[in-house]
Structures are given as structure tokens and as C-alpha cells.
Protein backbone atom coordinates (compact mmCIF):
# COMPACT_ATOMS: atom_id res chain seq x y z
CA UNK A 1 213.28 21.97 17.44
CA UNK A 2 214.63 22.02 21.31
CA UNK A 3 216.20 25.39 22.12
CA UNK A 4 219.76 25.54 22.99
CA UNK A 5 220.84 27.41 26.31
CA UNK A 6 222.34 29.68 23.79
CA UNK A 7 219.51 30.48 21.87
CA UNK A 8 217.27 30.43 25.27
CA UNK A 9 219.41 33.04 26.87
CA UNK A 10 219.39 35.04 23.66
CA UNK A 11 214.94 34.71 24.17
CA UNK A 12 215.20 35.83 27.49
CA UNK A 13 217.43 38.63 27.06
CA UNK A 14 215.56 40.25 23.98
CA UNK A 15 212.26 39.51 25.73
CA UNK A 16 211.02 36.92 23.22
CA UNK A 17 210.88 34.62 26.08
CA UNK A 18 209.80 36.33 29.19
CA UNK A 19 210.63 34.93 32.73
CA UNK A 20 210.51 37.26 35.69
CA UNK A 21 212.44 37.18 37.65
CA UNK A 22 215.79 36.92 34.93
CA UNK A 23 217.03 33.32 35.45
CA UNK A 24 220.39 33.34 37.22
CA UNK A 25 223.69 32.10 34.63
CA UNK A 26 223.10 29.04 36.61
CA UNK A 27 219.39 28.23 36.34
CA UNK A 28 220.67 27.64 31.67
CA UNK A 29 221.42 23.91 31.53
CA UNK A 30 222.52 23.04 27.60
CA UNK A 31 218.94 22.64 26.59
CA UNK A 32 216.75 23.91 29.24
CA UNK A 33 216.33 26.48 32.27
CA UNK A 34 215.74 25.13 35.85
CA UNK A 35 212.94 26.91 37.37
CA UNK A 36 212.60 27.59 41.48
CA UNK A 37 210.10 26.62 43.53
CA UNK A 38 207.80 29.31 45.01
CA UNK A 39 206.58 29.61 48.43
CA UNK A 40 203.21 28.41 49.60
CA UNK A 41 201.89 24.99 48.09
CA UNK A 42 198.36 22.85 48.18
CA UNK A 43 198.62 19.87 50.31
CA UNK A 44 195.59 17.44 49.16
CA UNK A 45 193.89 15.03 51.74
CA UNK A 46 191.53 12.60 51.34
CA UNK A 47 188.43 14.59 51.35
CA UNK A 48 190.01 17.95 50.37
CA UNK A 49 193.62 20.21 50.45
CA UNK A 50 194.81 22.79 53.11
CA UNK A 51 197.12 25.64 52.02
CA UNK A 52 200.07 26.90 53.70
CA UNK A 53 202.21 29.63 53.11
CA UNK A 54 205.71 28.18 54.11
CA UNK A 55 209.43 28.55 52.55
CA UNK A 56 209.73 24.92 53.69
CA UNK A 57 207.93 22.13 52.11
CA UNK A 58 208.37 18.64 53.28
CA UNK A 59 206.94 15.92 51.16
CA UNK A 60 206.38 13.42 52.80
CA UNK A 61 206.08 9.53 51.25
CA UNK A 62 202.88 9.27 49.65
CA UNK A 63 202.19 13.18 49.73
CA UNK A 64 200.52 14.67 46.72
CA UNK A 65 201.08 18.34 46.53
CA UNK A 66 200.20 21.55 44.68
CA UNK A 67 203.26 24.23 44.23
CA UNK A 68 204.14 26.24 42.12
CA UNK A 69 207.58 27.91 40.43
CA UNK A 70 208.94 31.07 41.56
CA UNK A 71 209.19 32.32 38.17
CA UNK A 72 206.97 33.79 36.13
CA UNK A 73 206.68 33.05 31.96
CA UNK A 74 205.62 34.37 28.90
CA UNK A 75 205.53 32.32 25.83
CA UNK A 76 205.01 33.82 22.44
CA UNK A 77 202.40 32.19 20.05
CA UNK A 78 205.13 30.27 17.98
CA UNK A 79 206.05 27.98 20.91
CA UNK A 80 205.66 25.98 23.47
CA UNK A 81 207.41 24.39 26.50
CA UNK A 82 207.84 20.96 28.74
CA UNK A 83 208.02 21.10 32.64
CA UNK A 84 210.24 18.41 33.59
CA UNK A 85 212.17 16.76 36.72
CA UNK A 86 215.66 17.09 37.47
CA UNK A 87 217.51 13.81 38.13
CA UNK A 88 219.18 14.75 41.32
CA UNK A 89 215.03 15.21 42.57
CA UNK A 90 214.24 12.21 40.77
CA UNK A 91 216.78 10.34 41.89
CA UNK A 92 215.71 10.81 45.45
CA UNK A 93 212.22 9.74 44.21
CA UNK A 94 210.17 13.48 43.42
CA UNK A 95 207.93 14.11 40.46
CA UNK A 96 207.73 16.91 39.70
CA UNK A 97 204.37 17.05 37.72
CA UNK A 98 201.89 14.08 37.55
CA UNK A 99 200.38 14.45 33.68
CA UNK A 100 200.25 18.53 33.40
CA UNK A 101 203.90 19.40 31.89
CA UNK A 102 202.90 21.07 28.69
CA UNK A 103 202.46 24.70 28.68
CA UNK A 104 200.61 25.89 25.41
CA UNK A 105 201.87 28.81 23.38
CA UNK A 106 200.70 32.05 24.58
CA UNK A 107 200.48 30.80 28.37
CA UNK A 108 201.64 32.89 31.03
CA UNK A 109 201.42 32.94 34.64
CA UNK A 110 203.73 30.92 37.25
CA UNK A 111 204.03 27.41 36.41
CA UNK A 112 201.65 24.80 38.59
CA UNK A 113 203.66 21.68 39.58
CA UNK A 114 201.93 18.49 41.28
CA UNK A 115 204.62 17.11 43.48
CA UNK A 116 204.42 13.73 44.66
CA UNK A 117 207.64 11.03 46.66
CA UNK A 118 207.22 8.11 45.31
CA UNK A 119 210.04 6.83 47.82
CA UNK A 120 209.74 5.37 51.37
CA UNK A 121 211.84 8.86 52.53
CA UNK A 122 210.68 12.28 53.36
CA UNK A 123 211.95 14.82 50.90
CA UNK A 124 212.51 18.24 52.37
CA UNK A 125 212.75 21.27 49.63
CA UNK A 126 212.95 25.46 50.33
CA UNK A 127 211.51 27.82 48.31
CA UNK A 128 214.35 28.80 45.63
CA UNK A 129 214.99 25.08 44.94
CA UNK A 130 215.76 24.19 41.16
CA UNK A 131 212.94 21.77 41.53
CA UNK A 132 212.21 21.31 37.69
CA UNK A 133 213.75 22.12 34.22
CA UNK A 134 211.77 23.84 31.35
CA UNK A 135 212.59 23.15 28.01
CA UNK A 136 211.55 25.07 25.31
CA UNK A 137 210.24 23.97 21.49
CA UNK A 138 209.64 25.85 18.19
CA UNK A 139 206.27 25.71 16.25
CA UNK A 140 206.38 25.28 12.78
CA UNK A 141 204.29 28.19 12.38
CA UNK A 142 202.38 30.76 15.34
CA UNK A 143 199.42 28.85 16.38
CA UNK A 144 195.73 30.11 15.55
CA UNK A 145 194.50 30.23 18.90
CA UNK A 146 197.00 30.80 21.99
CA UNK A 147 196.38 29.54 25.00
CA UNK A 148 193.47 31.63 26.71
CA UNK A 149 192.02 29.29 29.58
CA UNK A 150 191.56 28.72 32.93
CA UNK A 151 195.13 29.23 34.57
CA UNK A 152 196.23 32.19 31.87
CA UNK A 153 197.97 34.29 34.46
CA UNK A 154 197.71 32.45 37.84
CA UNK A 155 199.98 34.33 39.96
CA UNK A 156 200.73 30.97 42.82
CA UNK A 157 200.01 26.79 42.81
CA UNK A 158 196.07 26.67 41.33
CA UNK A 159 193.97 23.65 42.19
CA UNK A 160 192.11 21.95 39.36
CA UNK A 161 189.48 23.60 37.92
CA UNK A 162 187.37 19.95 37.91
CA UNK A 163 185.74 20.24 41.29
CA UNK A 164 185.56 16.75 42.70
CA UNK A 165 182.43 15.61 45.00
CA UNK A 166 180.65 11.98 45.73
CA UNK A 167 178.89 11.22 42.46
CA UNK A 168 180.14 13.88 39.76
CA UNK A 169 183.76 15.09 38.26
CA UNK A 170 182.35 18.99 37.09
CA UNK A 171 183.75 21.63 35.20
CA UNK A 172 183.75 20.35 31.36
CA UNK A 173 182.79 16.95 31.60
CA UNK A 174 179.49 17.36 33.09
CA UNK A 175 179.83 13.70 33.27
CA UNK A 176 177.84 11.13 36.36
């Protein structure tokens, strides 16, 4: 079951749901909250990424780019969550996550994104942005084994943790 913004607002305020900071009255849409984007992003090259620590981000066509949200989430064991665009973003060609918009029950941490313009147009965005939407789904019962990995409680954008060189993808796969 999707979450109403009745029911979400009800999560947040009793602390089922945590987000830090609060979500504004204007960040509930009827079935989801809109989440800001953070300062400071990944920008990935060709043979690696830079970071910068800007309030500004322009994306450029093209661009792929690691950022992350300005808030902050806690999500019980019973459920989980969705990361997705906003069609005012989307309609000006943004993504706002590639493949990675599931967050697992138990997660918390700041929410990674992995921006890329698919149009022929720069897209300029400021930190505070409602970049994305989160919406938020029941379990039918609390899971055995929350979420535990690698990005439990990254605290800005994290890169994957797959290292990429000439002849290998590492981390778990192991794989030539």
C-alpha cells in the first residue's frame, strides 16, 4: 500500500518516519514528499569524478552527476520507499536517479541521486530544489534483515562502491 500525505505526515510527526530536517507543509504532495537537493555533488568524467562543494549545480547536456538530498531519512523495518522525478524536472529533461531509486527498509542516511539531462539544454538547479519525490510503501510484515550495507548512514552524494579500472568491475563481483 502507497502512503497518503495524510498518513505520511502523521509518520513524520510521531517519528515513525524520520526525516531531518521536518519537511515543510509544502514538500507533502497527495502521495509522496518532495525531497531538496543538498549542496556539493560528484561530477563523473571519463576517466574519473571531481567533487565540488557548490549551492549551484548546472547540469549540463550529457552530464552524469552524483548529489545527494538535503534531507536526511529513517525508515522503520516494515517499509520501504521509491525516489522518483518530478515532472516539472522531467519535463525539462532531468533524471533524477539512473537505476538506484529503492531504498530498503531500515536504510538511513541522505538519499544518493544520479542526475543526468537527457535534453540538448543546460539545466541549472540550487541547493533547496524539490528535485525528487519519495513515496513511501507498507510491508506486509517487518522484514528479517534491514538494510545494513554499504551506504547505511552516508551523510552527502556517495560514489559506487564498484571501483571501476581497465580490465575489472571490483567490489562483489570479483568478475574479469
Amino acid at each position: 500500500m502507497i502512503f497518503s500525505d495524510i498518513t505520511l505526515k502523521e509518520f513524520v510527526d510521531s517519528g515513525v518516519l524520520s526525516i531531518n530536517p521536518t519537511p515543510a507543509k509544502k514538500q507533502f504532495q497527495p502521495a509522496s514528499i518532495d525531497l531538496r537537493l543538498d549542496k556539493g555533488y560528484y561530477r563523473i568524467y571519463e576517466h574519473g569524478e571531481e567533487w565540488y562543494n557548490e549551492t549551484e549545480l548546472v547540469v549540463s547536456p550529457g552530464d552524469f552527476i552524483i548529489a545527494s538530498t538535503m534531507e536526511n531519512i529513517r525508515l522503520p523495518d516494515d517499509m520501504v520507499a521509491r525516489v522518483e522525478g518530478r515532472s516539472s524536472y522531467g519535463r525539462k529533461g532531468l533524471i533524477v536517479h539512473v537505476t538506484a531509486g529503492f531504498i530498503d527498509p531500515g536504510f538511513h542516511g541522505k538519499i544518493t541521486l544520479e542526475i543526468t539531462n537527457v535534453s540538448p539544454r543546460p539545466i541549472v538547479l540550487h541547493k533547496g530544489d524539490c528535485v525528487c519525490q519519495m513515496v513511501v510503501e507498507e510491508l506486509d510484515q517487518p522484514c528479517l534483515h534491514p538494510y545494513t550495507g554499504y551506504y547505511q548512514n552516508q551523510d552527502q552524494a556517495t560514489l559506487s562502491k564498484f571501483e571501476r579500472n581497465s580490465t575489472t568491475w571490483e567490489g562483489n563481483h570479483g568478475k574479469k
